[in-house]
PDB file of N, CA and C in Angstrom:
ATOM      1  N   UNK A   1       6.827   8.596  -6.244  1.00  0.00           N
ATOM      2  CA  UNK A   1       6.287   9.502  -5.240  1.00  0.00           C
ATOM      3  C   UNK A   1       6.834   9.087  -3.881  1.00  0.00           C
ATOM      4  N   UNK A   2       6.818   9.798  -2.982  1.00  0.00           N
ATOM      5  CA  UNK A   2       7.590   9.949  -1.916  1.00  0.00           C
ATOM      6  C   UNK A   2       6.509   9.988  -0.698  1.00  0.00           C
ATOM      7  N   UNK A   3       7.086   8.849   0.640  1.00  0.00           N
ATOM      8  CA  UNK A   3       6.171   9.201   1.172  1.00  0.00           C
ATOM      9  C   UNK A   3       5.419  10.381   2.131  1.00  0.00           C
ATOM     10  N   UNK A   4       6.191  11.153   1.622  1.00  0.00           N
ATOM     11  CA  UNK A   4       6.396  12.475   2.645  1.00  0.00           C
ATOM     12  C   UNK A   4       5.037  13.348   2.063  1.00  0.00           C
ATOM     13  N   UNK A   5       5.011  12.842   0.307  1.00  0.00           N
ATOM     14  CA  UNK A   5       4.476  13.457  -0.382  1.00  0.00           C
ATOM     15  C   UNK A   5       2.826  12.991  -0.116  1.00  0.00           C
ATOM     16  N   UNK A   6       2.479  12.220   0.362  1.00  0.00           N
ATOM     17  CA  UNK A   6       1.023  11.363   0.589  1.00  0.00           C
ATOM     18  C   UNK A   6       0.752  12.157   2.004  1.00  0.00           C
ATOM     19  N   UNK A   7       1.069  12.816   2.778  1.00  0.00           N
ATOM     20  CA  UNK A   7       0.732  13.434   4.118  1.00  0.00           C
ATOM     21  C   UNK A   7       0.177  14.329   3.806  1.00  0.00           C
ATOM     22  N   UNK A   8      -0.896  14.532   4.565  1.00  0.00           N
ATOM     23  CA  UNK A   8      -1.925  16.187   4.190  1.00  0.00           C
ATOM     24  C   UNK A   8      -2.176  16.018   2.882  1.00  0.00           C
ATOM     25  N   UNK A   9      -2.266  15.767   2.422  1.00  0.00           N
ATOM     26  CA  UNK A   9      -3.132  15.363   0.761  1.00  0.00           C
ATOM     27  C   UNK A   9      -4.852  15.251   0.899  1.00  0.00           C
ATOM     28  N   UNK A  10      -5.487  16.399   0.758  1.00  0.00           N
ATOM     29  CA  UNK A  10      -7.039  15.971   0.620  1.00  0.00           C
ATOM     30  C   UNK A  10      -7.481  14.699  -0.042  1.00  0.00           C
ATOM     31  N   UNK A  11      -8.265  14.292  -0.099  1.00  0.00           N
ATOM     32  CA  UNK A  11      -9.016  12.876  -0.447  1.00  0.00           C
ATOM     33  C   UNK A  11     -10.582  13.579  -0.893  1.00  0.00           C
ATOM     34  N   UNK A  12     -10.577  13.306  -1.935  1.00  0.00           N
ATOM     35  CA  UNK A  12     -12.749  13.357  -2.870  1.00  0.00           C
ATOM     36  C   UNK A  12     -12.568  11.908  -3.266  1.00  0.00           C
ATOM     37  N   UNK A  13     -14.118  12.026  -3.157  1.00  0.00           N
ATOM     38  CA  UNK A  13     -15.442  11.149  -3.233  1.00  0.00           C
ATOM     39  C   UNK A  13     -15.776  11.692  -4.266  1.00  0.00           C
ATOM     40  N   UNK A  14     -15.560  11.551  -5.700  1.00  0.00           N
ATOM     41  CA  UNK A  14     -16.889  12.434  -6.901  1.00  0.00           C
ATOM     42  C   UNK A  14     -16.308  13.545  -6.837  1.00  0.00           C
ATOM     43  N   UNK A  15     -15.199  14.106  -6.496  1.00  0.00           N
ATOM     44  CA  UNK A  15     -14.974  15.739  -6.369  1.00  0.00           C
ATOM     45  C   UNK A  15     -15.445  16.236  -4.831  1.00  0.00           C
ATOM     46  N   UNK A  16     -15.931  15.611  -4.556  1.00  0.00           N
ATOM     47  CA  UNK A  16     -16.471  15.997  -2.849  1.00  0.00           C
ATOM     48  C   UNK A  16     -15.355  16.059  -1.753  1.00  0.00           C
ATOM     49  N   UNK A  17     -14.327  16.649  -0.903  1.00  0.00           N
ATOM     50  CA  UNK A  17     -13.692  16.496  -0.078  1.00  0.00           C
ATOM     51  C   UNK A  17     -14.447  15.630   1.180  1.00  0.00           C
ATOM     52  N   UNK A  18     -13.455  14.486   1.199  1.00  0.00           N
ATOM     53  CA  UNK A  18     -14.201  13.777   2.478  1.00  0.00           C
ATOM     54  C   UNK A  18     -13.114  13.569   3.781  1.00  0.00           C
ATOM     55  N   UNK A  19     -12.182  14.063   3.563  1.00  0.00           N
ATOM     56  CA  UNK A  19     -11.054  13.740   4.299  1.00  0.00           C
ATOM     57  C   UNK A  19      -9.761  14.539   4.286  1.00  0.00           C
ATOM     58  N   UNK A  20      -8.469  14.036   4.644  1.00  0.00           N
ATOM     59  CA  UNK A  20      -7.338  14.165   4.359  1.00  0.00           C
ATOM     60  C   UNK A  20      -5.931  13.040   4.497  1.00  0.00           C
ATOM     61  N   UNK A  21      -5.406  12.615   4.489  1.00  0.00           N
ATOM     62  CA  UNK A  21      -3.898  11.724   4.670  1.00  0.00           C
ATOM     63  C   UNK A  21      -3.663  12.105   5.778  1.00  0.00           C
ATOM     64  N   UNK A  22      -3.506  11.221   6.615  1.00  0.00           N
ATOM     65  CA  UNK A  22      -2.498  11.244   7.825  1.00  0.00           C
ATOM     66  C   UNK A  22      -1.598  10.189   8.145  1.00  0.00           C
ATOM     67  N   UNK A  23      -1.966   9.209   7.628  1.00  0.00           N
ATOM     68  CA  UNK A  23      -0.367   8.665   8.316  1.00  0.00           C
ATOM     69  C   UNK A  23      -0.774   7.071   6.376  1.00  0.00           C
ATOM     70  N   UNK A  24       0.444   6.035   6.993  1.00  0.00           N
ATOM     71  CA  UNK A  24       0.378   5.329   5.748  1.00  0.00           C
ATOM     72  C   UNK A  24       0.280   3.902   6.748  1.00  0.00           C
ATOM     73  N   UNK A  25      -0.571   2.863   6.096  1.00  0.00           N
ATOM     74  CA  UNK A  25      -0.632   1.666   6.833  1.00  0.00           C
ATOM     75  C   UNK A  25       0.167   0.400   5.558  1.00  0.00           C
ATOM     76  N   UNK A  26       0.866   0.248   7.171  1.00  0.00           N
ATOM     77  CA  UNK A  26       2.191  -0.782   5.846  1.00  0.00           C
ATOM     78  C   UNK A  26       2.568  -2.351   6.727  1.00  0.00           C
ATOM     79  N   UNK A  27       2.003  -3.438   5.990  1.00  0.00           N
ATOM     80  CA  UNK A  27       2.189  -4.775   6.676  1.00  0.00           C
ATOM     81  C   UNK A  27       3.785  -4.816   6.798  1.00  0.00           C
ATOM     82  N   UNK A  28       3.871  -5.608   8.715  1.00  0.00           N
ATOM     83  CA  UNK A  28       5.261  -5.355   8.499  1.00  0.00           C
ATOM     84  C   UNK A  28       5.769  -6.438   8.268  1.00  0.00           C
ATOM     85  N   UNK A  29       4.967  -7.495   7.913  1.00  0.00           N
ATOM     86  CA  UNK A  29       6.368  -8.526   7.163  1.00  0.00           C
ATOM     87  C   UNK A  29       6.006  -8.555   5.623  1.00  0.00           C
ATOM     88  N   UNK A  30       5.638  -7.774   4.876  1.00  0.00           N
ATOM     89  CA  UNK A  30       5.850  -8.177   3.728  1.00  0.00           C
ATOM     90  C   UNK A  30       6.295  -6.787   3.456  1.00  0.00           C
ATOM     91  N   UNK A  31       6.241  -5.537   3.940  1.00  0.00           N
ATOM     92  CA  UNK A  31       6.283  -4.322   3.723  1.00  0.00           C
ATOM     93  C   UNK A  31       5.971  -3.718   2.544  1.00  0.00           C
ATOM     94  N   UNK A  32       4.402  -4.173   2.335  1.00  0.00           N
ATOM     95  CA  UNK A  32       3.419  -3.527   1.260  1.00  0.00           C
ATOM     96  C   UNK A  32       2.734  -2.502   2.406  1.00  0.00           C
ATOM     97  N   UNK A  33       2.203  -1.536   1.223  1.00  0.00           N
ATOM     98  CA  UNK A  33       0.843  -0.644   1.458  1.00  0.00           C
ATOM     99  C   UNK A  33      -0.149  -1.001   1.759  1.00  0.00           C
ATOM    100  N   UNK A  34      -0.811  -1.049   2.955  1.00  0.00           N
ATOM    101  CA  UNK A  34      -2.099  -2.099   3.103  1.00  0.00           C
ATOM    102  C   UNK A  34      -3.362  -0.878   3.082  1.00  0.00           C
ATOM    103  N   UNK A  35      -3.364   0.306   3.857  1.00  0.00           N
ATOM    104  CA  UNK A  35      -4.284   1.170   3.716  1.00  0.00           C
ATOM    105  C   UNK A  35      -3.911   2.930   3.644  1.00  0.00           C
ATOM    106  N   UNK A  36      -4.540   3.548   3.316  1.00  0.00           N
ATOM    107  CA  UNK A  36      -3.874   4.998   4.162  1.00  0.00           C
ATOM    108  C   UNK A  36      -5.104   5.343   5.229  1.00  0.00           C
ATOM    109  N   UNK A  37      -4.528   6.124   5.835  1.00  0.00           N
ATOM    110  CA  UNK A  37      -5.047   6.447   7.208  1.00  0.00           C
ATOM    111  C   UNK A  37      -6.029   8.056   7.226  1.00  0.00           C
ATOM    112  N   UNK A  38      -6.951   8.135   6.641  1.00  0.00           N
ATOM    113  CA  UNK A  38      -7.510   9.271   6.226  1.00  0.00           C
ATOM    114  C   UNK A  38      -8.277   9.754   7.890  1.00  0.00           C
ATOM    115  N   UNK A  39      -8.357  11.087   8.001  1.00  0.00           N
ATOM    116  CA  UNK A  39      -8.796  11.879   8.696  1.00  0.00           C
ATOM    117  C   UNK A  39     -10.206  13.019   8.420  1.00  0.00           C
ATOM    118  N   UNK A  40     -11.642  12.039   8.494  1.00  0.00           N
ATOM    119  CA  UNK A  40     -12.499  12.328   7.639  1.00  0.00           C
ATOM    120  C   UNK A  40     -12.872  13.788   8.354  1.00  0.00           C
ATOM    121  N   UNK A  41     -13.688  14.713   7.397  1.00  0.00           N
ATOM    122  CA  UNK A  41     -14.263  15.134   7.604  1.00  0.00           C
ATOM    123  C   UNK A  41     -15.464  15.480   8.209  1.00  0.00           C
ATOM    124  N   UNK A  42     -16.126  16.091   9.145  1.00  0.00           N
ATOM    125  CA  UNK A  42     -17.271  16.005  10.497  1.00  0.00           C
ATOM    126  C   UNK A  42     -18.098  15.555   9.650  1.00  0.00           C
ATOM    127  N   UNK A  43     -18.873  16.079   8.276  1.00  0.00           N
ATOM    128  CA  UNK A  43     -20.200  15.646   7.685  1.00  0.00           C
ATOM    129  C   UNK A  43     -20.048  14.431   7.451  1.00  0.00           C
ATOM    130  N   UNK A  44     -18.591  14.259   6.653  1.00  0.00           N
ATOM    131  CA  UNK A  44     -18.610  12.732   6.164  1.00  0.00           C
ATOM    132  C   UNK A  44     -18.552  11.692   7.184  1.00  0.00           C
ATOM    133  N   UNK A  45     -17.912  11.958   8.197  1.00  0.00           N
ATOM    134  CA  UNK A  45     -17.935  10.798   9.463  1.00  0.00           C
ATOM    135  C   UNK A  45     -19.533  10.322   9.999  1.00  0.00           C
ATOM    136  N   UNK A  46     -20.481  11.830   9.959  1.00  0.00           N
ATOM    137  CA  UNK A  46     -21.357  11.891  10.421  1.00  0.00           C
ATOM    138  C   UNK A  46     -22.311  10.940   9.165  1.00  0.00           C
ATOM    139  N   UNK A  47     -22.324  11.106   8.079  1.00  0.00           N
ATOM    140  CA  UNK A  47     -23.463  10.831   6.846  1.00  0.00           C
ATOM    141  C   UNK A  47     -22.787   9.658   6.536  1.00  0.00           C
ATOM    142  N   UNK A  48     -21.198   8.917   6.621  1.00  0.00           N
ATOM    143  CA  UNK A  48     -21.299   7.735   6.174  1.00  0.00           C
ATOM    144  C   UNK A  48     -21.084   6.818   7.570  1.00  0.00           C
ATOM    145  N   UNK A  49     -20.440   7.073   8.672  1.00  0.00           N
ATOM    146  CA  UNK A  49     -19.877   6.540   9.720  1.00  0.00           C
ATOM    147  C   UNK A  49     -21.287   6.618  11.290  1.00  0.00           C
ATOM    148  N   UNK A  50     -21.779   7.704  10.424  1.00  0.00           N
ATOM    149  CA  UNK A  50     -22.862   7.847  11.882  1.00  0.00           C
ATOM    150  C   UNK A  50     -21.882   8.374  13.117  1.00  0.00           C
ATOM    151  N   UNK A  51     -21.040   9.121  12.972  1.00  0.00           N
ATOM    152  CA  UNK A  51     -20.007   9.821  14.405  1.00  0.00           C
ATOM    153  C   UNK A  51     -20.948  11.284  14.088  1.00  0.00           C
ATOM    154  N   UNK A  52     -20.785  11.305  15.140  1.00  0.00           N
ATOM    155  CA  UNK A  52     -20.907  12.530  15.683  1.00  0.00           C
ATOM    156  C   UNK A  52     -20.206  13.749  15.827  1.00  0.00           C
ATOM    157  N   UNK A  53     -18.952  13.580  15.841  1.00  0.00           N
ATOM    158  CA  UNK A  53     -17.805  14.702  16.419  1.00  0.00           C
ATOM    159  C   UNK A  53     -17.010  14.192  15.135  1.00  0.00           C
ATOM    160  N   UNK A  54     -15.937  15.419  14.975  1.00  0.00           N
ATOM    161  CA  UNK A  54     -15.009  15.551  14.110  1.00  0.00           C
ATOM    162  C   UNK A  54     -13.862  14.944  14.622  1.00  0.00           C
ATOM    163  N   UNK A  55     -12.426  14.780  13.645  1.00  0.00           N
ATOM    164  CA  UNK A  55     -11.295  13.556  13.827  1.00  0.00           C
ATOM    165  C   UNK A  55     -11.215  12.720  13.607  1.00  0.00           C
ATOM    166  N   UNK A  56     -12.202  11.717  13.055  1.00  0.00           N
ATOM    167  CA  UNK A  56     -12.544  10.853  13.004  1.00  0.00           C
ATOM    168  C   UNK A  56     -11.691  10.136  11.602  1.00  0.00           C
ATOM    169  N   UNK A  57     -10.788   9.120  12.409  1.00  0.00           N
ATOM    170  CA  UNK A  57     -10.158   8.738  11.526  1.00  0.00           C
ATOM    171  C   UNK A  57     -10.330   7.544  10.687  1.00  0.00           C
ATOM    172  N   UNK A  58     -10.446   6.463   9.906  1.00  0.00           N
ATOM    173  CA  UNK A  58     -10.478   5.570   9.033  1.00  0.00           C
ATOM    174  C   UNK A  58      -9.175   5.072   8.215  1.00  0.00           C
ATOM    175  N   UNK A  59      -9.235   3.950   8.022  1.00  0.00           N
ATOM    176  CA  UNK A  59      -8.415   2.990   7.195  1.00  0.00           C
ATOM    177  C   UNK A  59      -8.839   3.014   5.548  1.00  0.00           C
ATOM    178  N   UNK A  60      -8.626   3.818   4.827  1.00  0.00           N
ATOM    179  CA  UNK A  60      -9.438   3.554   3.090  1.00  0.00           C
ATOM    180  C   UNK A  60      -8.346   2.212   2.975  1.00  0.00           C
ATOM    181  N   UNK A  61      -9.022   1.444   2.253  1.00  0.00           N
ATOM    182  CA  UNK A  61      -8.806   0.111   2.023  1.00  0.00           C
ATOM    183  C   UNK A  61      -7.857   0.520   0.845  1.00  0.00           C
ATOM    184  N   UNK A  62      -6.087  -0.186   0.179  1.00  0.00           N
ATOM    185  CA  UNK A  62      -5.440   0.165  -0.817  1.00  0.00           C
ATOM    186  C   UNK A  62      -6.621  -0.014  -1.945  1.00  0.00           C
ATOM    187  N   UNK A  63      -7.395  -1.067  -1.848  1.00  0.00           N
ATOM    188  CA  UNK A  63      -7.911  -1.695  -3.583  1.00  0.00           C
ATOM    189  C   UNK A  63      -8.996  -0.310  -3.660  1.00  0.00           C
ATOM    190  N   UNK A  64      -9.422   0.942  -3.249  1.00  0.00           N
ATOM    191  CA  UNK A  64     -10.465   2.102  -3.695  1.00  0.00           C
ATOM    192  C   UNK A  64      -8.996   2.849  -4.219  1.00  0.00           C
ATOM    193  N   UNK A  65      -7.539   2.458  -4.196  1.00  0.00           N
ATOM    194  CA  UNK A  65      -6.560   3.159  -5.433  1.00  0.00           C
ATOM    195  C   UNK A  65      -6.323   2.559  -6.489  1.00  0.00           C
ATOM    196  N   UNK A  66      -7.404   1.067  -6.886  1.00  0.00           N
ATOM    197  CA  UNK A  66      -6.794   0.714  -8.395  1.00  0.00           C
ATOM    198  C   UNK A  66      -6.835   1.666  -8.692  1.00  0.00           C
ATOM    199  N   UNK A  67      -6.233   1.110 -10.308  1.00  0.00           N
ATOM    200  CA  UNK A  67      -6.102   2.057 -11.515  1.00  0.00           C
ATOM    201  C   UNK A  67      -7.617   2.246 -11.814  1.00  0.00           C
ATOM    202  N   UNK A  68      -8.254   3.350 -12.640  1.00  0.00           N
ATOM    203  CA  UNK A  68      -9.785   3.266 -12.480  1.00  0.00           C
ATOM    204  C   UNK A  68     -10.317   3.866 -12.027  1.00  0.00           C
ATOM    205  N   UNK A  69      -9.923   3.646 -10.590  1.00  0.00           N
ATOM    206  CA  UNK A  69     -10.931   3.861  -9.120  1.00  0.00           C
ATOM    207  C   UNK A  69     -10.488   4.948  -8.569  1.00  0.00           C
ATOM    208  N   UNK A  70      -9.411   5.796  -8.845  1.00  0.00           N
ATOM    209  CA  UNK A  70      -8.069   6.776  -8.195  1.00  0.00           C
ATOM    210  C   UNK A  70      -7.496   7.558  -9.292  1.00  0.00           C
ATOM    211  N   UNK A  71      -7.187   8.607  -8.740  1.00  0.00           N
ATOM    212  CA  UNK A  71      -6.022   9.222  -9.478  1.00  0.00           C
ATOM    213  C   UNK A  71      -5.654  10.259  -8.324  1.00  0.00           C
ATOM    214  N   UNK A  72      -4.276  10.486  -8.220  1.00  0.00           N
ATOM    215  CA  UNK A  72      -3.639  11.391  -7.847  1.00  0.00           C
ATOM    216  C   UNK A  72      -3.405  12.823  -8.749  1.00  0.00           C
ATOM    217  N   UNK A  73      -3.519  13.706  -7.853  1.00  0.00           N
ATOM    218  CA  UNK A  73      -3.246  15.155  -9.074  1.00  0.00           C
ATOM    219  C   UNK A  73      -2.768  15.861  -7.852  1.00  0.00           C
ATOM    220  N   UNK A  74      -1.961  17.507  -8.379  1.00  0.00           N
ATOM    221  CA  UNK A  74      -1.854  18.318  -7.503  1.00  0.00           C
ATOM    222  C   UNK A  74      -2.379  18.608  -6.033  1.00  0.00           C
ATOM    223  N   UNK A  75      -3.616  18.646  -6.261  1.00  0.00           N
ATOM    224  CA  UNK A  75      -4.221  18.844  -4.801  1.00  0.00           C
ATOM    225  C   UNK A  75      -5.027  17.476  -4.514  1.00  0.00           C
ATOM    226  N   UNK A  76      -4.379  16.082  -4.465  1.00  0.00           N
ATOM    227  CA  UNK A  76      -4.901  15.477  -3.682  1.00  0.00           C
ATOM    228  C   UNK A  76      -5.463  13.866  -4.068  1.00  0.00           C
ATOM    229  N   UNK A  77      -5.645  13.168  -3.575  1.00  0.00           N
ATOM    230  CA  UNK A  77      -6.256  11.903  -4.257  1.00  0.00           C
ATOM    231  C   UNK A  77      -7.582  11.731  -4.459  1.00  0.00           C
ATOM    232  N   UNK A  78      -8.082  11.545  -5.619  1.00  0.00           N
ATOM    233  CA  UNK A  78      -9.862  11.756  -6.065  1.00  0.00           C
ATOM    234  C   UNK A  78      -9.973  10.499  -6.998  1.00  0.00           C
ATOM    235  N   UNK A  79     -11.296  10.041  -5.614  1.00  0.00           N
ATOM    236  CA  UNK A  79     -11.573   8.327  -5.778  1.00  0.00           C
ATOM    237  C   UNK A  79     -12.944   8.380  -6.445  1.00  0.00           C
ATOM    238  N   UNK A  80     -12.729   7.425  -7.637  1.00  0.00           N
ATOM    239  CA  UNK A  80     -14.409   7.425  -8.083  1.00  0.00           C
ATOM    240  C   UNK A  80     -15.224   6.593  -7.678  1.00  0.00           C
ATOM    241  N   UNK A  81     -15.409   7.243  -6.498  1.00  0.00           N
ATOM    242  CA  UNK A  81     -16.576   6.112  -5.980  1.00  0.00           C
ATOM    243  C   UNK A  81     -17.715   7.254  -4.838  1.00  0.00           C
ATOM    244  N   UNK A  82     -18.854   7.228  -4.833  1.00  0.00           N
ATOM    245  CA  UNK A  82     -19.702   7.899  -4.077  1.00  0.00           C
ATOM    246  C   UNK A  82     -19.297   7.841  -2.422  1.00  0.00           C
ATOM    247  N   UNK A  83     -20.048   9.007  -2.039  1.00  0.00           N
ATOM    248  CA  UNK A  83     -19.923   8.835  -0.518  1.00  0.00           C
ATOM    249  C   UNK A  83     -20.947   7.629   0.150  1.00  0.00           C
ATOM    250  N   UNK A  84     -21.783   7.069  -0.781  1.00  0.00           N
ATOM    251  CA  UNK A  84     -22.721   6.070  -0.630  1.00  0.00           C
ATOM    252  C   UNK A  84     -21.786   4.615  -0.373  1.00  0.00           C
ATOM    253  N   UNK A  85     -20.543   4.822  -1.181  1.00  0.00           N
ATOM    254  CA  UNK A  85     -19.890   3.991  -1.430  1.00  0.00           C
ATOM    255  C   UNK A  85     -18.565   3.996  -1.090  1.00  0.00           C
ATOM    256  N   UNK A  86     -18.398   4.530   0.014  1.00  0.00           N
ATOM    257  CA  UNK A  86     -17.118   4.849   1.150  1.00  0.00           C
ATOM    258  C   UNK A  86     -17.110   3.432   2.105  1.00  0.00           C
ATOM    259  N   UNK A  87     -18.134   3.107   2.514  1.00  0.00           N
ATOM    260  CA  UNK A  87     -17.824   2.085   3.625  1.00  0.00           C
ATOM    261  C   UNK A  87     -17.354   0.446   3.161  1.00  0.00           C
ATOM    262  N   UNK A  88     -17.595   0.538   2.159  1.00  0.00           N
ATOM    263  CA  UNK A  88     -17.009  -0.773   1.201  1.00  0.00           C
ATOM    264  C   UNK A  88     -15.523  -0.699   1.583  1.00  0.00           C
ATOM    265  N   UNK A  89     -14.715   0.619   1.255  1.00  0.00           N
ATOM    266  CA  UNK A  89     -13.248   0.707   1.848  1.00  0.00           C
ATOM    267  C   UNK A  89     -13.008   1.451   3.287  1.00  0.00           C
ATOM    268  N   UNK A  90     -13.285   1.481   4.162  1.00  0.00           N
ATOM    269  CA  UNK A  90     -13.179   2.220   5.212  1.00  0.00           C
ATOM    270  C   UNK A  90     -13.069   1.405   6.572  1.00  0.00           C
ATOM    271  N   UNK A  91     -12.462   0.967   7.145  1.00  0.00           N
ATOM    272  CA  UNK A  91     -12.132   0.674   8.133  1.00  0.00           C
ATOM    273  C   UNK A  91     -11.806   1.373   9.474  1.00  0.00           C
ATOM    274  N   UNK A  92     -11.747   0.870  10.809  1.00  0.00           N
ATOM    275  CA  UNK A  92     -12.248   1.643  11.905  1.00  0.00           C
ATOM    276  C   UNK A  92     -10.258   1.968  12.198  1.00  0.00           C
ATOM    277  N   UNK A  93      -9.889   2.727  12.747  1.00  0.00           N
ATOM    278  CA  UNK A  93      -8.278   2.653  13.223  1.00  0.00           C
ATOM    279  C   UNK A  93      -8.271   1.864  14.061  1.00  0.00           C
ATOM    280  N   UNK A  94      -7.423   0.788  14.480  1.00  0.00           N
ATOM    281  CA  UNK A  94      -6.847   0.195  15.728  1.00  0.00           C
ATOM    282  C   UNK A  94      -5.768   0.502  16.416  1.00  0.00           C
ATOM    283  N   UNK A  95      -5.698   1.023  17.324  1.00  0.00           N
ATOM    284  CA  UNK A  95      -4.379   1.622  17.889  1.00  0.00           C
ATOM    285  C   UNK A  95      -3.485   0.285  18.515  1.00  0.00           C
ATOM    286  N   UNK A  96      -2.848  -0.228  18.399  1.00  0.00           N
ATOM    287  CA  UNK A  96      -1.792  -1.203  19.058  1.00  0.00           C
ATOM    288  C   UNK A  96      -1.451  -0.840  20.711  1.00  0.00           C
TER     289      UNK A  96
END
């Protein structure tokens, strides 16, 4: 897969849309995948993050894509894990 192909890709919780792909987080001296950069949705920012306003972006942690925990399909990456159970992988963005 290509990384062109991981951009705009919806993201579920259980089948639930909680997000979308926006950018890819990649350590730069070992040049692994460290997170993707999801662009949550207003409810979900609001019900797991406590934000208020929409944009709201997050770090999903790589390990909520083991094998297991993830699958990729046509429309999108769908993680089995609850929206109860989002903040275990979710991290705040840091801008440099």
């Amino acid at each position: 897969m290509k990384s062109k192909e991981f951009m705009g890709k919806d993201v579920f919780a259980l089948d639930e849309k909680i997000g979308e792909v926006k950018e890819l987080g990649i350590d730069p001296e070992s040049w692994i995948i460290t997170h993707l950069e999801i662009e949550l949705e207003k409810d979900i920012a609001e019900s797991v993050l406590g934000a208020r306003k929409g944009g709201v972006r997050n770090m999903l942690a790589i390990s909520a894509l083991k094998e297991g925990v993830a699958r990729w399909t046509d429309n999108g990456l769908h993680l089995k894990v609850s929206k109860d159970q989002l903040h275990m992988y979710l991290r705040p963005v840091v801008e440099a």
